[in-house]
Protein backbone atom coordinates (compact mmCIF):
# COMPACT_ATOMS: atom_id res chain seq x y z
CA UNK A 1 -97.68 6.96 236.38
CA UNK A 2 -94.74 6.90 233.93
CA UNK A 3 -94.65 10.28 231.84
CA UNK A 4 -92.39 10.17 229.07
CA UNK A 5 -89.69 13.17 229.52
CA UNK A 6 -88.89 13.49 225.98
CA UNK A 7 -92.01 14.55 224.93
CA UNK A 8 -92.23 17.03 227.81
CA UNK A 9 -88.71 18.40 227.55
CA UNK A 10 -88.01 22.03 227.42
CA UNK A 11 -91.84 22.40 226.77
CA UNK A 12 -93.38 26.21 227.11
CA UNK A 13 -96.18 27.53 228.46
CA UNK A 14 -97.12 31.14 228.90
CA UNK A 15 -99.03 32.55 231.58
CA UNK A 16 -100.37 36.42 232.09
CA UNK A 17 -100.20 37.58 236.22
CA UNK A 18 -102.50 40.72 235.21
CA UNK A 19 -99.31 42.84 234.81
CA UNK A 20 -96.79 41.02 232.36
CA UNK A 21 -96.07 37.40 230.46
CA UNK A 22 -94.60 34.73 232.34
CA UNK A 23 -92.74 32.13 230.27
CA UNK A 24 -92.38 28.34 231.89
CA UNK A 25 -89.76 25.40 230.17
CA UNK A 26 -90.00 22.46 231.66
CA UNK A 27 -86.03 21.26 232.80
CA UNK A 28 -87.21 17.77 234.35
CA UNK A 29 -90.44 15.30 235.49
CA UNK A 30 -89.52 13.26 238.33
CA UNK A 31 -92.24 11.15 238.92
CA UNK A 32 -90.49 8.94 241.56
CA UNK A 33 -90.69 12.44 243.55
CA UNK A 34 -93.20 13.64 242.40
CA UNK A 35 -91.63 17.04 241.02
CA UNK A 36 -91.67 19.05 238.53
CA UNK A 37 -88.48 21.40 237.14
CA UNK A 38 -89.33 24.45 235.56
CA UNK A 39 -87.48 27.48 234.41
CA UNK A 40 -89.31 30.55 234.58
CA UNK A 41 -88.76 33.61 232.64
CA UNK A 42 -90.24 36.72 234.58
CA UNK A 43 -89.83 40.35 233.01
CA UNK A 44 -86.07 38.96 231.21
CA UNK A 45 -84.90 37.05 234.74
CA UNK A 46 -84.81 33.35 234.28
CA UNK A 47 -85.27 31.14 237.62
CA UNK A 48 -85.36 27.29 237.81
CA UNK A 49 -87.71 25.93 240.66
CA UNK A 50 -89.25 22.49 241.57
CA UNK A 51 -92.62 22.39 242.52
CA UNK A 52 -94.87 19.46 243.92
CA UNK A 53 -96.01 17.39 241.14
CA UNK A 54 -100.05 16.62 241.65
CA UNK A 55 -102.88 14.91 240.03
CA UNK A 56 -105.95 15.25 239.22
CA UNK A 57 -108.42 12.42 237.21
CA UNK A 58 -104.82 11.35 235.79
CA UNK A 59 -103.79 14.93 235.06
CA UNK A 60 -100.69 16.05 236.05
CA UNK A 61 -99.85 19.85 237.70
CA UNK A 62 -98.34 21.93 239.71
CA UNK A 63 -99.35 24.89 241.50
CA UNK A 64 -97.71 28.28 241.07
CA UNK A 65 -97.57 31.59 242.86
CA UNK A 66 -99.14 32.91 245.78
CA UNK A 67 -103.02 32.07 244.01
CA UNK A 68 -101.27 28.83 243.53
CA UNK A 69 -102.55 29.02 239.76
CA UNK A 70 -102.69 25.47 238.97
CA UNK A 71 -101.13 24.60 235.61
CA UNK A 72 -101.25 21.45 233.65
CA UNK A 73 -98.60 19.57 232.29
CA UNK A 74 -100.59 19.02 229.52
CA UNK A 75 -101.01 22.68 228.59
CA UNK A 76 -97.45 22.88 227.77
CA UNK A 77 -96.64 22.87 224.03
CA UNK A 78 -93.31 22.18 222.39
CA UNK A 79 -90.98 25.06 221.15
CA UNK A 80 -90.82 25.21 217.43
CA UNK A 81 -87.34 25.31 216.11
């Protein structure tokens, strides 16, 4: 499945863990590996991790955290300038 990065690049998504806002950018798509980069900005720390890159009916996500909260690639939106 070829994804196209540009339209994915640097592409936010906000989730809420029950105690605070977790911010997500995607950094890269790597379908060849089948992983996803993500920066992750947790309580004003930012991280960068790769996860597994899955699918589902042609959807593409990744699982996060120890509930492994899946979250679509699709559900990320692009950052207004």
């Amino acid at each position: 499945m070829k994804v196209q990065h540009k339209k994915y690049y640097l592409s936010e998504f906000q989730l809420y863990d029950g105690d605070h806002l977790i911010t997500m950018n995607i950094v890269d798509i790597n379908t060849e590996k089948q992983e996803i980069t993500v920066a992750i900005t947790d309580e004003g720390k930012i991280s960068v991790h790769s996860f597994d890159l899955k699918s589902n009916n042609g959807c593409l996500f990744f699982e996060y955290g120890i509930m492994h909260e899946q979250i679509a690639v699709d559900d990320f939106e692009q950052v207004e300038d």
